[in-house]
N, C-alpha and C. Protein backbone atom coordinates (compact mmCIF):
# COMPACT_ATOMS: atom_id res chain seq x y z
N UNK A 1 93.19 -31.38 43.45
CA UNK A 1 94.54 -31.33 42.87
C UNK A 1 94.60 -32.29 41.68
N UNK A 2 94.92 -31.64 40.55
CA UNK A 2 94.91 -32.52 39.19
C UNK A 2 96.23 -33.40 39.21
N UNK A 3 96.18 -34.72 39.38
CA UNK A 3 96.91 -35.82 39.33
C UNK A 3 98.03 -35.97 37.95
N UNK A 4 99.18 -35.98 37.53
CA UNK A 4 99.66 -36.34 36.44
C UNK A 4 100.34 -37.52 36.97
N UNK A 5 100.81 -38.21 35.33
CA UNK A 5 101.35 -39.50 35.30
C UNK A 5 102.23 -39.03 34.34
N UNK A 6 103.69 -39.60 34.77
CA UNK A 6 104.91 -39.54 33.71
C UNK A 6 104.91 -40.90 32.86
N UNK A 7 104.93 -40.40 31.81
CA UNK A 7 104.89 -41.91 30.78
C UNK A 7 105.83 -42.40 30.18
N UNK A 8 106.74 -43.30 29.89
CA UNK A 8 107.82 -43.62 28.82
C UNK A 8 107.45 -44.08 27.63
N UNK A 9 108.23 -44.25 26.75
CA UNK A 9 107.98 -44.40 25.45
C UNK A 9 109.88 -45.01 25.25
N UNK A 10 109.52 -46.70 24.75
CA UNK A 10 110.99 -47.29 24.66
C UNK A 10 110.61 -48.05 23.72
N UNK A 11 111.52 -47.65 22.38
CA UNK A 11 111.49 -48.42 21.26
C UNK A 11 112.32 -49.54 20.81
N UNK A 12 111.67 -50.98 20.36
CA UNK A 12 111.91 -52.44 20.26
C UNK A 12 112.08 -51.58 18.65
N UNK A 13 112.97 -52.11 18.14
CA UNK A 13 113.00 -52.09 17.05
C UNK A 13 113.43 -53.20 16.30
N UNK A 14 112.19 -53.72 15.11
CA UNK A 14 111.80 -55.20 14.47
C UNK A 14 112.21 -55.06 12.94
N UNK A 15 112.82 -56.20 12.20
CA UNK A 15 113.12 -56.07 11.10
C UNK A 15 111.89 -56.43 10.15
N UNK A 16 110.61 -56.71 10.40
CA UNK A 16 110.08 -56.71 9.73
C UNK A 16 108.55 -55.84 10.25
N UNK A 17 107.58 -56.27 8.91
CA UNK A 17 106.16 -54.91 9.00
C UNK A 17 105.52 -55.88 10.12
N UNK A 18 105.01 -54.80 11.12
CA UNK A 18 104.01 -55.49 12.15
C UNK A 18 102.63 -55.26 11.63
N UNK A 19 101.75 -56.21 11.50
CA UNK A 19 100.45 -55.95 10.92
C UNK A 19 99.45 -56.06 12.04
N UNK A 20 100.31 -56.89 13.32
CA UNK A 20 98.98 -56.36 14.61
C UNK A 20 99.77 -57.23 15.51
N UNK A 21 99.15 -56.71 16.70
CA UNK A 21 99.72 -57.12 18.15
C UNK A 21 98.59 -57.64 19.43
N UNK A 22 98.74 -58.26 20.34
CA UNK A 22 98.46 -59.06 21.29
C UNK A 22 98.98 -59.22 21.86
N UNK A 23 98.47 -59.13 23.13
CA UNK A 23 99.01 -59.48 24.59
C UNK A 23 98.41 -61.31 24.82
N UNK A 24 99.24 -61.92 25.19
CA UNK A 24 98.95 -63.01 25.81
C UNK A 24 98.12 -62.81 27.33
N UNK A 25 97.01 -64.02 27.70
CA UNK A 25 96.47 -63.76 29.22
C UNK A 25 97.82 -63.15 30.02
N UNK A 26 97.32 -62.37 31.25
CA UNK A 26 98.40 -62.02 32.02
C UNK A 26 98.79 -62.77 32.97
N UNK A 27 99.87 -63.74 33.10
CA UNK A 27 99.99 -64.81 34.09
C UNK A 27 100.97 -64.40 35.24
N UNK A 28 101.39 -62.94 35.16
CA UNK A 28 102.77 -62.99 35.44
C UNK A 28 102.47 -61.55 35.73
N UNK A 29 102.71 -60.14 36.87
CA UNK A 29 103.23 -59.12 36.83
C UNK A 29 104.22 -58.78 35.90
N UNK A 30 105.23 -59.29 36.30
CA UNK A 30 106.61 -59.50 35.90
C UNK A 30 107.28 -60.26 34.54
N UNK A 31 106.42 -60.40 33.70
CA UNK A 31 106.23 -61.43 32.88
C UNK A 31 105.37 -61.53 31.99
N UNK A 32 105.43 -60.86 30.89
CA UNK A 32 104.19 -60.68 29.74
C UNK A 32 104.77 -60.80 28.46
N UNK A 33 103.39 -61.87 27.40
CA UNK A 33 103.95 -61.97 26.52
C UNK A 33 103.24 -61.01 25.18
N UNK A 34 103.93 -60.96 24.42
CA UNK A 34 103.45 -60.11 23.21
C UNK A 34 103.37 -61.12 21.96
N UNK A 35 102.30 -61.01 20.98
CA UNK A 35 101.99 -61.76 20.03
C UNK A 35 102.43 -60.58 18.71
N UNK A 36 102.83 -60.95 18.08
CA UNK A 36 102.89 -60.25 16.95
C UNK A 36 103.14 -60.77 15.47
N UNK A 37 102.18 -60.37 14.65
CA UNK A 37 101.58 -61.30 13.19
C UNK A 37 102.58 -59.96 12.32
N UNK A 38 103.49 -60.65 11.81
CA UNK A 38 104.56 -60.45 11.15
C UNK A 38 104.56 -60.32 9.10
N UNK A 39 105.38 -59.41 8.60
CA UNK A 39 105.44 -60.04 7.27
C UNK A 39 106.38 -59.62 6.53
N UNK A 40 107.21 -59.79 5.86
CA UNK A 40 108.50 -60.09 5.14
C UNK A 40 108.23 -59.72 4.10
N UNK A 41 108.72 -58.54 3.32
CA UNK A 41 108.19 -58.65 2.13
C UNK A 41 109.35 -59.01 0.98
N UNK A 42 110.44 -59.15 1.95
CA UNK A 42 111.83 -59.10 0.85
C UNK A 42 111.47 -61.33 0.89
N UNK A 43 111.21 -61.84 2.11
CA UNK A 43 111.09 -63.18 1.75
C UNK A 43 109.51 -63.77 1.77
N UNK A 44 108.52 -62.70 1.37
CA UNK A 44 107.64 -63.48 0.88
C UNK A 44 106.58 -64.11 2.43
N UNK A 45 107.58 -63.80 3.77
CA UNK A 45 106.92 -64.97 4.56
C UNK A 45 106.23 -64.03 5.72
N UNK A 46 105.11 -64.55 5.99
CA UNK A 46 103.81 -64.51 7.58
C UNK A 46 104.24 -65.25 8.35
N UNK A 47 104.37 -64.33 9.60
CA UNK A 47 104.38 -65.40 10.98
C UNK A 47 103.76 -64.82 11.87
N UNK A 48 103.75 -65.83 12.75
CA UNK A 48 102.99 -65.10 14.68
C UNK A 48 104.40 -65.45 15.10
N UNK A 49 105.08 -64.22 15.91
CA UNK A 49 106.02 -64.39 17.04
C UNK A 49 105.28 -64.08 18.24
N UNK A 50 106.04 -64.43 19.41
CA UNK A 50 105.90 -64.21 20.54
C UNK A 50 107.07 -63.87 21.54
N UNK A 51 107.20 -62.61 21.89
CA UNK A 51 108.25 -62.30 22.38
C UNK A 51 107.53 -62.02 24.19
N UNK A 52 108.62 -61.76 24.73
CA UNK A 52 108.83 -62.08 26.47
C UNK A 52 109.13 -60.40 26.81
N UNK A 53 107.93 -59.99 27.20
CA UNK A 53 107.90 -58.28 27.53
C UNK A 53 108.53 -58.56 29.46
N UNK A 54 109.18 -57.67 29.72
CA UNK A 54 109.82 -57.51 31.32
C UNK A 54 109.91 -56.18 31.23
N UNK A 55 109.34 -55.81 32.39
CA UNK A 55 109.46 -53.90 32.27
C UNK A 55 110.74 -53.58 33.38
N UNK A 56 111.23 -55.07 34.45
CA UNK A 56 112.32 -54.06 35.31
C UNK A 56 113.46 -55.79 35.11
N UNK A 57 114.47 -55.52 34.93
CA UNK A 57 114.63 -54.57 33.83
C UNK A 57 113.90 -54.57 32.77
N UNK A 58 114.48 -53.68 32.12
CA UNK A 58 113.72 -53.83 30.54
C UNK A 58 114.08 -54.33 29.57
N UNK A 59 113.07 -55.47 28.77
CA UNK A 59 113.83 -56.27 27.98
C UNK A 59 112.50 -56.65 26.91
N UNK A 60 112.94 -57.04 25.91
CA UNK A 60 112.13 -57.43 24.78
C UNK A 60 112.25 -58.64 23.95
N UNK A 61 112.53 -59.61 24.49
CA UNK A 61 112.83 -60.74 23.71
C UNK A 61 112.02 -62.32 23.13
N UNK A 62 112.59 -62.36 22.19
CA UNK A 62 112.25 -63.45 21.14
C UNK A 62 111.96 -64.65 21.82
N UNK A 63 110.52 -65.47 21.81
CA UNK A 63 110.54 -66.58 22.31
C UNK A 63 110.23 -67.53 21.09
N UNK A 64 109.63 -67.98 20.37
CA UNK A 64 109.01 -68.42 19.73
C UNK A 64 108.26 -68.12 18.45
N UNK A 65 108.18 -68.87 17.30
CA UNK A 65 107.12 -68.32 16.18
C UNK A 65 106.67 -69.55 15.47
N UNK A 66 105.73 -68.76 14.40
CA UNK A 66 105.20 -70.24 13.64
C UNK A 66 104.77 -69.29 11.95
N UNK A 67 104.99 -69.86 11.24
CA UNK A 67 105.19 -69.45 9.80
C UNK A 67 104.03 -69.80 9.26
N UNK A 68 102.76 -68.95 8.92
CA UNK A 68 101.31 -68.63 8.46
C UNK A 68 101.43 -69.20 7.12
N UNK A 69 100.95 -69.67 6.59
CA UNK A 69 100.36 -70.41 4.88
C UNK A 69 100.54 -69.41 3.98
N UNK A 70 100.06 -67.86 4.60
CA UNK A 70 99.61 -66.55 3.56
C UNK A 70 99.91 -65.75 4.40
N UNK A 71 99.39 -64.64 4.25
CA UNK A 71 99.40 -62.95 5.04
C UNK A 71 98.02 -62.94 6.20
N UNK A 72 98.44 -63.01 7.11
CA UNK A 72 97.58 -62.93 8.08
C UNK A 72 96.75 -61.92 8.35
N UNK A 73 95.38 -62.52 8.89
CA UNK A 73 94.41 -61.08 8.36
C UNK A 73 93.95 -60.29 9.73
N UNK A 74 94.08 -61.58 10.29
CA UNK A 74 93.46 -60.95 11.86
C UNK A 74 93.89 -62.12 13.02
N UNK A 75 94.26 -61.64 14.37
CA UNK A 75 94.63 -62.61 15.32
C UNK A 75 93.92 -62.24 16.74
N UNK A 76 93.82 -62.86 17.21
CA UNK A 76 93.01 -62.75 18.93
C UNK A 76 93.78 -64.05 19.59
N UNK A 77 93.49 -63.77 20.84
CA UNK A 77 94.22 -64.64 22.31
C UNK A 77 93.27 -64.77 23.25
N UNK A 78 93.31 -65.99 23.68
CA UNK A 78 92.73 -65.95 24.81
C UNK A 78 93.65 -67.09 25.68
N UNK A 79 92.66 -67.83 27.13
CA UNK A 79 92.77 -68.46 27.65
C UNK A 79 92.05 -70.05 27.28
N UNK A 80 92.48 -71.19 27.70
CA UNK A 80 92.19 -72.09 27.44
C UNK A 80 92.84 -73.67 28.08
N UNK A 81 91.85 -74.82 28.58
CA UNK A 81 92.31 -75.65 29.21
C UNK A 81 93.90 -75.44 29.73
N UNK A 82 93.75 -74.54 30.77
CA UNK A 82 95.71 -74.28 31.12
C UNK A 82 96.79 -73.91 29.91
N UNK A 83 96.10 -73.75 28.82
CA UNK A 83 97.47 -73.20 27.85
C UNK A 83 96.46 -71.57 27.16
N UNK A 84 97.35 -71.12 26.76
CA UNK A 84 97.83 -69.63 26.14
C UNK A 84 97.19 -70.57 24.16
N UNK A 85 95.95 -69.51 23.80
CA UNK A 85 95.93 -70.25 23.06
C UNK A 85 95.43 -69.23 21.77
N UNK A 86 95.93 -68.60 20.67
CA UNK A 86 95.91 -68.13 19.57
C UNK A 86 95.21 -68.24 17.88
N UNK A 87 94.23 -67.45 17.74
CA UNK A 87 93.63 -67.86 16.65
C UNK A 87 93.91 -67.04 15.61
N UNK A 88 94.42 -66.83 14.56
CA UNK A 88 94.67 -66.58 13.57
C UNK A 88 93.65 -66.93 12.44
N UNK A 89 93.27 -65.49 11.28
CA UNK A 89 93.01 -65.83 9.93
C UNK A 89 93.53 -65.72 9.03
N UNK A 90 93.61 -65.97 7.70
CA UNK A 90 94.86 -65.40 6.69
C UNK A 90 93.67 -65.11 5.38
N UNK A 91 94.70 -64.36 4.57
CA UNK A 91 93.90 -64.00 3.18
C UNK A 91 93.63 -65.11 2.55
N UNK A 92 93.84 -66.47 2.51
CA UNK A 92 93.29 -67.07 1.98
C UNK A 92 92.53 -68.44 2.20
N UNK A 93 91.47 -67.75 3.22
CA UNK A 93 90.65 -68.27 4.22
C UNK A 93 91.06 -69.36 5.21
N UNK A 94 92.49 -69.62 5.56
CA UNK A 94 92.33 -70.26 6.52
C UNK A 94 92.09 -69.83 7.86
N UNK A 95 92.26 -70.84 8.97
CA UNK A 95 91.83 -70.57 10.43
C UNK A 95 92.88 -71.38 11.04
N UNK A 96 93.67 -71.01 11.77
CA UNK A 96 94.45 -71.33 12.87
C UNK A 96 94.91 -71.02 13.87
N UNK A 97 94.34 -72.45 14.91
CA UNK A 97 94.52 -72.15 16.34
C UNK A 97 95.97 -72.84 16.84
N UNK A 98 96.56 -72.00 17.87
CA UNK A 98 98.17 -71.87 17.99
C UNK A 98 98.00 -71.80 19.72
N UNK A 99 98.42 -73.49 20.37
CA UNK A 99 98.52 -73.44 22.28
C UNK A 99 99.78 -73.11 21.86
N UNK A 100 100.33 -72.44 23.47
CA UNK A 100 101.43 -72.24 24.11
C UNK A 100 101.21 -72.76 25.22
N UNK A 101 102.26 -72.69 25.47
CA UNK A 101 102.47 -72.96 27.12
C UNK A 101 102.39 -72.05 28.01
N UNK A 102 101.45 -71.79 28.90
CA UNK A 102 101.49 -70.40 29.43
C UNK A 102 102.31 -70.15 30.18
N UNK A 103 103.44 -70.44 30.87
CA UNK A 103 105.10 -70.47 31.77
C UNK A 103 105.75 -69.77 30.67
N UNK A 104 106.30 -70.45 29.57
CA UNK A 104 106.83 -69.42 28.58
C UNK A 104 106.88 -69.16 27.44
N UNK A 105 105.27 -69.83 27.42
CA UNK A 105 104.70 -68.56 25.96
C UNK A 105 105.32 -69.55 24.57
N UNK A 106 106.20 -70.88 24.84
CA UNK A 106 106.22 -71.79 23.88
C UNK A 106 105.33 -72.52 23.05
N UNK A 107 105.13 -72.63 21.91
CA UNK A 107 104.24 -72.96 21.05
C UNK A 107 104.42 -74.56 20.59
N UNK A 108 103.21 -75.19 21.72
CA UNK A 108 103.54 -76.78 21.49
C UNK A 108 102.38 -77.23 20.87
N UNK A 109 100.97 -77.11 20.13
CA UNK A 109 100.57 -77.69 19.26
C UNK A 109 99.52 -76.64 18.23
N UNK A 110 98.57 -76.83 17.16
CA UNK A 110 98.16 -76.10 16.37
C UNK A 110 96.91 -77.42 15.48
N UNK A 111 96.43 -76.49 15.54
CA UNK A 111 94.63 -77.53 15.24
C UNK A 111 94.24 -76.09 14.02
N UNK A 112 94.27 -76.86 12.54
CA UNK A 112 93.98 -75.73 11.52
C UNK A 112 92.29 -76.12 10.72
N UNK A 113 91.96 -75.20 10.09
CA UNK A 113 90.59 -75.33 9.23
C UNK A 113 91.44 -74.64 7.91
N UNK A 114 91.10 -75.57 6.65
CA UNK A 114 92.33 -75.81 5.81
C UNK A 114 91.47 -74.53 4.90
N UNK A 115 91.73 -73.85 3.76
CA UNK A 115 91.93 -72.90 2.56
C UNK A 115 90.31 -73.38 2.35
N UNK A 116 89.21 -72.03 2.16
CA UNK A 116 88.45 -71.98 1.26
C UNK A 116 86.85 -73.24 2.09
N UNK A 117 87.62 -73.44 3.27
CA UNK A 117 86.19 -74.45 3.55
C UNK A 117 85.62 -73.39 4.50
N UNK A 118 86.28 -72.23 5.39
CA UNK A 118 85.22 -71.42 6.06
C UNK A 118 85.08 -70.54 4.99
N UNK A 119 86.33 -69.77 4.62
CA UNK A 119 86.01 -68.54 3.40
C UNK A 119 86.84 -68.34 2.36
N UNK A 120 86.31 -68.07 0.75
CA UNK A 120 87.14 -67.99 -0.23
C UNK A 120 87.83 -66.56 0.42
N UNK A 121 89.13 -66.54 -0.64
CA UNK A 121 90.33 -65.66 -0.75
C UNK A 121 89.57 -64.20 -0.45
N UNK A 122 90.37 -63.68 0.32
CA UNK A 122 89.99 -62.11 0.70
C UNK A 122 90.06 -62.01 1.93
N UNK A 123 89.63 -60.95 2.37
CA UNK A 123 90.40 -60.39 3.94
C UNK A 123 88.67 -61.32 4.99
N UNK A 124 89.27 -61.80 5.82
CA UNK A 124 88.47 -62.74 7.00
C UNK A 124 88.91 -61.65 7.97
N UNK A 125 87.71 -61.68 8.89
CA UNK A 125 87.84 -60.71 10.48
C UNK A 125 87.57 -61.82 11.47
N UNK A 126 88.21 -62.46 12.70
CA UNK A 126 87.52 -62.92 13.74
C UNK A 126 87.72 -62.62 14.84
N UNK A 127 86.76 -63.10 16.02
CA UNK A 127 86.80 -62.58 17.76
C UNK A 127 86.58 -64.08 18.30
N UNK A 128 87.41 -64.10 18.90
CA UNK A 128 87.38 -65.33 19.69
C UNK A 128 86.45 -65.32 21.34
N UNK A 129 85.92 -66.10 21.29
CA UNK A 129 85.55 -65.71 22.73
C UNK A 129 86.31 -65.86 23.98
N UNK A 130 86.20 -65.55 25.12
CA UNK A 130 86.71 -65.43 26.39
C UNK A 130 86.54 -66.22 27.46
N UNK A 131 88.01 -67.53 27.28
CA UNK A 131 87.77 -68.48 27.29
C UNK A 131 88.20 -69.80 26.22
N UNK A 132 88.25 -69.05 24.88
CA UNK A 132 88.65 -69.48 23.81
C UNK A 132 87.55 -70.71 23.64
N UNK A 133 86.84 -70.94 23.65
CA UNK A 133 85.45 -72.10 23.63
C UNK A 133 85.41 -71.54 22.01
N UNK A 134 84.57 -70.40 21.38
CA UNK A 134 84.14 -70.20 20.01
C UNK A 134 84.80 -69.25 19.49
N UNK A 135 84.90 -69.59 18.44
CA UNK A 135 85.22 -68.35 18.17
C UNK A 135 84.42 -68.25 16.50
N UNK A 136 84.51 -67.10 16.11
CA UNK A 136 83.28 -66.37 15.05
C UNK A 136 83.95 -65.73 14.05
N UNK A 137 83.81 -65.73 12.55
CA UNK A 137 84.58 -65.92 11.77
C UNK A 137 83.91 -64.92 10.52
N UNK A 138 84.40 -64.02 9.69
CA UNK A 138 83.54 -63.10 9.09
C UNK A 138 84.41 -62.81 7.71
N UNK A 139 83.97 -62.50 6.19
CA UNK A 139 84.58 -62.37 5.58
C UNK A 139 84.23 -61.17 4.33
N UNK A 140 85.23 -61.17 3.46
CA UNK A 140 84.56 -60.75 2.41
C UNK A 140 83.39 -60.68 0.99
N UNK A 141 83.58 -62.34 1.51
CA UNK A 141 82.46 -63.44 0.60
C UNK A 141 81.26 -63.32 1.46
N UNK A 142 81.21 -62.31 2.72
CA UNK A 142 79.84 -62.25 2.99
C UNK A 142 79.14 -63.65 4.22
N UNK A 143 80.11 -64.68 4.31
CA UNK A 143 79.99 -65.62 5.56
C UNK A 143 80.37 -64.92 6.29
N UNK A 144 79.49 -65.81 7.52
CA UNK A 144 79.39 -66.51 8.96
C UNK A 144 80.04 -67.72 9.24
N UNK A 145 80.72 -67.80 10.12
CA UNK A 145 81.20 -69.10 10.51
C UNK A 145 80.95 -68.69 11.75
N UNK A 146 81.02 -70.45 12.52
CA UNK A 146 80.95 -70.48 13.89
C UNK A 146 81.85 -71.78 14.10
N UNK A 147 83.09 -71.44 15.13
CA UNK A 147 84.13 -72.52 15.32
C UNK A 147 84.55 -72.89 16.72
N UNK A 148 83.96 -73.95 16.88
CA UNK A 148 84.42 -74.69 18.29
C UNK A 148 86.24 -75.58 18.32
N UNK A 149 86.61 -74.88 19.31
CA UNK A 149 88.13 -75.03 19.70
C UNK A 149 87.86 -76.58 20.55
N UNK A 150 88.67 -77.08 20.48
CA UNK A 150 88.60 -78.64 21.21
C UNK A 150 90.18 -78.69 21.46
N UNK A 151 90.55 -79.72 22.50
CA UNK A 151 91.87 -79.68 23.00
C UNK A 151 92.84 -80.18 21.28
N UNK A 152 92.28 -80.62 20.56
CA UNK A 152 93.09 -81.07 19.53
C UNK A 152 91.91 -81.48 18.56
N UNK A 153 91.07 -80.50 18.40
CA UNK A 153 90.34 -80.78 16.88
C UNK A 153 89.60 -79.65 17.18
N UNK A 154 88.84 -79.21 15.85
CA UNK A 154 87.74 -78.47 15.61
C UNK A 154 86.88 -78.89 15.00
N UNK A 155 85.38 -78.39 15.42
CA UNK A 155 84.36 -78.43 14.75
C UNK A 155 83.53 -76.96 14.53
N UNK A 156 83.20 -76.77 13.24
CA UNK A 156 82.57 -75.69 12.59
C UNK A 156 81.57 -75.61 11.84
N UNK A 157 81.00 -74.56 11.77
CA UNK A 157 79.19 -74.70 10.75
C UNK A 157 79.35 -72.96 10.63
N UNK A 158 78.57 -73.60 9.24
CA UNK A 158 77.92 -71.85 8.56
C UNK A 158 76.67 -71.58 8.86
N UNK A 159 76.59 -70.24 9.97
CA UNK A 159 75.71 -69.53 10.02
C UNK A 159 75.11 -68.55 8.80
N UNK A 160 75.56 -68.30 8.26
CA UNK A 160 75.00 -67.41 7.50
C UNK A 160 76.26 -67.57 5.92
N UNK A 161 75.58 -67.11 5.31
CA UNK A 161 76.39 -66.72 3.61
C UNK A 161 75.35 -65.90 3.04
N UNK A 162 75.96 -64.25 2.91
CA UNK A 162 75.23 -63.95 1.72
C UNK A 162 75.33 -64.00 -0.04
N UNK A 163 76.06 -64.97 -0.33
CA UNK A 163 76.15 -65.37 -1.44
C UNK A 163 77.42 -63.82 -2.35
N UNK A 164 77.93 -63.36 -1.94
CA UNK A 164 78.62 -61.83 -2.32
C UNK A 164 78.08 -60.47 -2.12
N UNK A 165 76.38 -60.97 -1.76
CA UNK A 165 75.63 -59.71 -1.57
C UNK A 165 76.17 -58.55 -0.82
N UNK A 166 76.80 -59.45 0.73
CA UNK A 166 77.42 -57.91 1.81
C UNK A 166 78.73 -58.59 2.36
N UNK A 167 79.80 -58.06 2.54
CA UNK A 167 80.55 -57.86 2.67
C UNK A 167 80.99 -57.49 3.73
N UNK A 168 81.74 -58.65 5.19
CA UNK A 168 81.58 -57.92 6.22
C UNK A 168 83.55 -58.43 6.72
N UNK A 169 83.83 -57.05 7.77
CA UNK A 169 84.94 -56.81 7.68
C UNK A 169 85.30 -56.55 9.40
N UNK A 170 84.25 -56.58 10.34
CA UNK A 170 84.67 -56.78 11.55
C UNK A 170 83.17 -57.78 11.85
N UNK A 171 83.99 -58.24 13.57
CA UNK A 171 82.92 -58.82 14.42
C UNK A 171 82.99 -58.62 15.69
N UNK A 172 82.63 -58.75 16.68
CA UNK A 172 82.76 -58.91 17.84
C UNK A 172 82.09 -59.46 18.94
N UNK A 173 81.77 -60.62 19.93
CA UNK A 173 81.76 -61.43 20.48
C UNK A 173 80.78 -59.85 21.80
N UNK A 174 79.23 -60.37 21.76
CA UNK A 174 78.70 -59.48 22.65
C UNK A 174 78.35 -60.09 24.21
N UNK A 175 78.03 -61.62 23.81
CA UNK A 175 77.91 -62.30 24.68
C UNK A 175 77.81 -63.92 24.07
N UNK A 176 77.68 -64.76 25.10
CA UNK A 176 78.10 -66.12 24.77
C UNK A 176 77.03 -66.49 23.45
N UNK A 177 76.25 -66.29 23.53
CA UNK A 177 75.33 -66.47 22.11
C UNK A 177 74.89 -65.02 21.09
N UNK A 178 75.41 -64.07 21.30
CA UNK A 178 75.51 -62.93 20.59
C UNK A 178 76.34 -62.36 19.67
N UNK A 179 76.52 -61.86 18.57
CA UNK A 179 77.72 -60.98 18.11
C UNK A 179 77.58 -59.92 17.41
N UNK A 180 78.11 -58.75 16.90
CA UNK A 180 77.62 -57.81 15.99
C UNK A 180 79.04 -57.80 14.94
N UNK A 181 78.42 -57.78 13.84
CA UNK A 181 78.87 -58.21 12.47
C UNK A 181 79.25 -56.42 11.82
N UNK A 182 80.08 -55.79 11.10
CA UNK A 182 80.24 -54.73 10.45
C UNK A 182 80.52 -55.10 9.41
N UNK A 183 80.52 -54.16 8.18
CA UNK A 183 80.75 -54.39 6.80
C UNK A 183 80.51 -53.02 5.96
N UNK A 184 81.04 -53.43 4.88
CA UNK A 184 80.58 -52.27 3.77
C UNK A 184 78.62 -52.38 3.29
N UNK A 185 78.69 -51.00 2.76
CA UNK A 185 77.38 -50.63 3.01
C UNK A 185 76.04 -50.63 3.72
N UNK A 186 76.92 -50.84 4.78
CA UNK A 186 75.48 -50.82 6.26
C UNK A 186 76.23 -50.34 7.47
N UNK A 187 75.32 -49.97 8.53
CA UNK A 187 76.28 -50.18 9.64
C UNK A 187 76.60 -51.23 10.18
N UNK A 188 75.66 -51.92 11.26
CA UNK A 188 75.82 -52.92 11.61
C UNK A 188 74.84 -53.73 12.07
N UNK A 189 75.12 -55.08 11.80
CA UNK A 189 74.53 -56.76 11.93
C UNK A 189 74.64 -57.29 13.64
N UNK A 190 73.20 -57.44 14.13
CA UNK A 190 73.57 -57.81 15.53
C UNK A 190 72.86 -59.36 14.86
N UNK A 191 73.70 -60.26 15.72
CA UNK A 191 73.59 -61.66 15.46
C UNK A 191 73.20 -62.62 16.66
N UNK A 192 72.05 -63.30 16.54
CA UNK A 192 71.62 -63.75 18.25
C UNK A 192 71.35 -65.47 17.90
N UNK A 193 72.50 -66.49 17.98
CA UNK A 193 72.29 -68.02 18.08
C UNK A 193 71.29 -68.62 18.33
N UNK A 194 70.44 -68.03 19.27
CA UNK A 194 69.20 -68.28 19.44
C UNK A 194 67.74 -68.39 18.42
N UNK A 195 67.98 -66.87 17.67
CA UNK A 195 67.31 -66.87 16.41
C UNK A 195 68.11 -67.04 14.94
N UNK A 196 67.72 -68.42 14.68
CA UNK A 196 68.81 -68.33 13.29
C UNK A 196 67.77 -67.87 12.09
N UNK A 197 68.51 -67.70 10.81
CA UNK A 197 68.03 -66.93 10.03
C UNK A 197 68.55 -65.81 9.63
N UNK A 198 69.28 -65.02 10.10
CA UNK A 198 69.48 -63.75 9.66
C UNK A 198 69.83 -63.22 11.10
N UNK A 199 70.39 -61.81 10.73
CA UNK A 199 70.83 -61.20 11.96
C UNK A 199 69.43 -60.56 12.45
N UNK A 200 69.06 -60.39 13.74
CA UNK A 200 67.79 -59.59 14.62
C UNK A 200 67.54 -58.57 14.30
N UNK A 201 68.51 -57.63 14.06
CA UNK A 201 68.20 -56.16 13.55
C UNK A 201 69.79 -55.68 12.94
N UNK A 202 69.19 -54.46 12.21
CA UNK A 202 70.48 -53.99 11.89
C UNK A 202 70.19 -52.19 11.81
N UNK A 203 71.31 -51.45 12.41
CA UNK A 203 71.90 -50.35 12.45
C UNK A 203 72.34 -49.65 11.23
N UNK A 204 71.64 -48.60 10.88
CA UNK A 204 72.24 -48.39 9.41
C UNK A 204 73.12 -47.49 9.90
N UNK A 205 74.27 -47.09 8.91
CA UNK A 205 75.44 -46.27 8.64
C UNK A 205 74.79 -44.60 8.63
């Protein structure tokens, strides 16, 4: 007997462009938060909100935000020493990490990597790992970064730069010392910490 599922569809409707979304860890059945990297074009301004998802009743509301330097390029979530903890890139290479409080998703401190020291201006991709320990940092200028989260500092190093040669525009976190790198004109860059130098192999398009 073929099983169906009835689905709803209930629209939040936001005054400004959503450029991407996130779920916060799930701490809660009853209780989920949503991340969403925001942008204004009548005032110019980027943010991360975080609103308070409840499915009985149903409700959608505003908890918290924090106002980005530039236009945000890419965001990931994870978990971390007991807080809810958010990494953000923007177009003009910064990196910022954003705790909450994981009870309600309040945003009590932020540890940044300032303009142009991981990557000049242009669109940055990152994946944080699981756990929030590293996270891995990719751009249009063709870097590698590698960024360790600390309760209130960071430390970071360049793996790789191809000097403008390639151009890479996703990443993703394969395992604790692994990642695979995408970009224009190739397929894809598998990357192993173990062997530095260059990525191990690569997948053509």
């Amino acid at each position: 007997m073929a099983v169906t599922a009835n689905s709803e569809i209930h629209r939040f409707p936001q005054y400004k462009y959503i450029d991407a979304v996130r779920w916060l860890p799930v701490l809660s059945a009853f209780n989920r938060f949503a991340v969403l990297a925001t942008s204004d074009f009548d005032s110019n301004l980027s943010s991360i909100e975080i609103h308070s998802f409840k499915p009985n009743p149903l409700s959608f509301e505003f908890q918290s935000s924090w106002t980005s330097p530039s236009p945000i390029s890419s965001i990931k979530s994870s978990q971390f020493l007991q807080k809810s903890i958010i990494a953000s890139s923007t177009s003009s290479g910064s990196l910022h990490f954003l705790f909450a409080d994981s009870t309600d998703a309040r945003l009590v401190s932020e540890v940044s990597v300032p303009e142009n020291e991981l990557h000049l201006e242009g669109k940055c991709c990152i994946d944080l790992m699981d756990g929030g320990v590293e996270c891995v940092t990719v751009g249009d200028d063709g870097r590698i970064n590698l960024v360790t989260v600390g309760d209130s500092n960071l430390n970071y190093r360049r793996l790789f730069d191809s000097g403008g040669l390639v151009s890479y525009t996703s990443v993703k976190w394969a395992s604790p010392v692994e990642f695979a790198a995408g970009g224009y004109g190739f397929g894809l860059h598998w990357w192993d910490q173990r062997k530095p130098g260059g990525p191990v192999f690569s997948v053509q398009g």
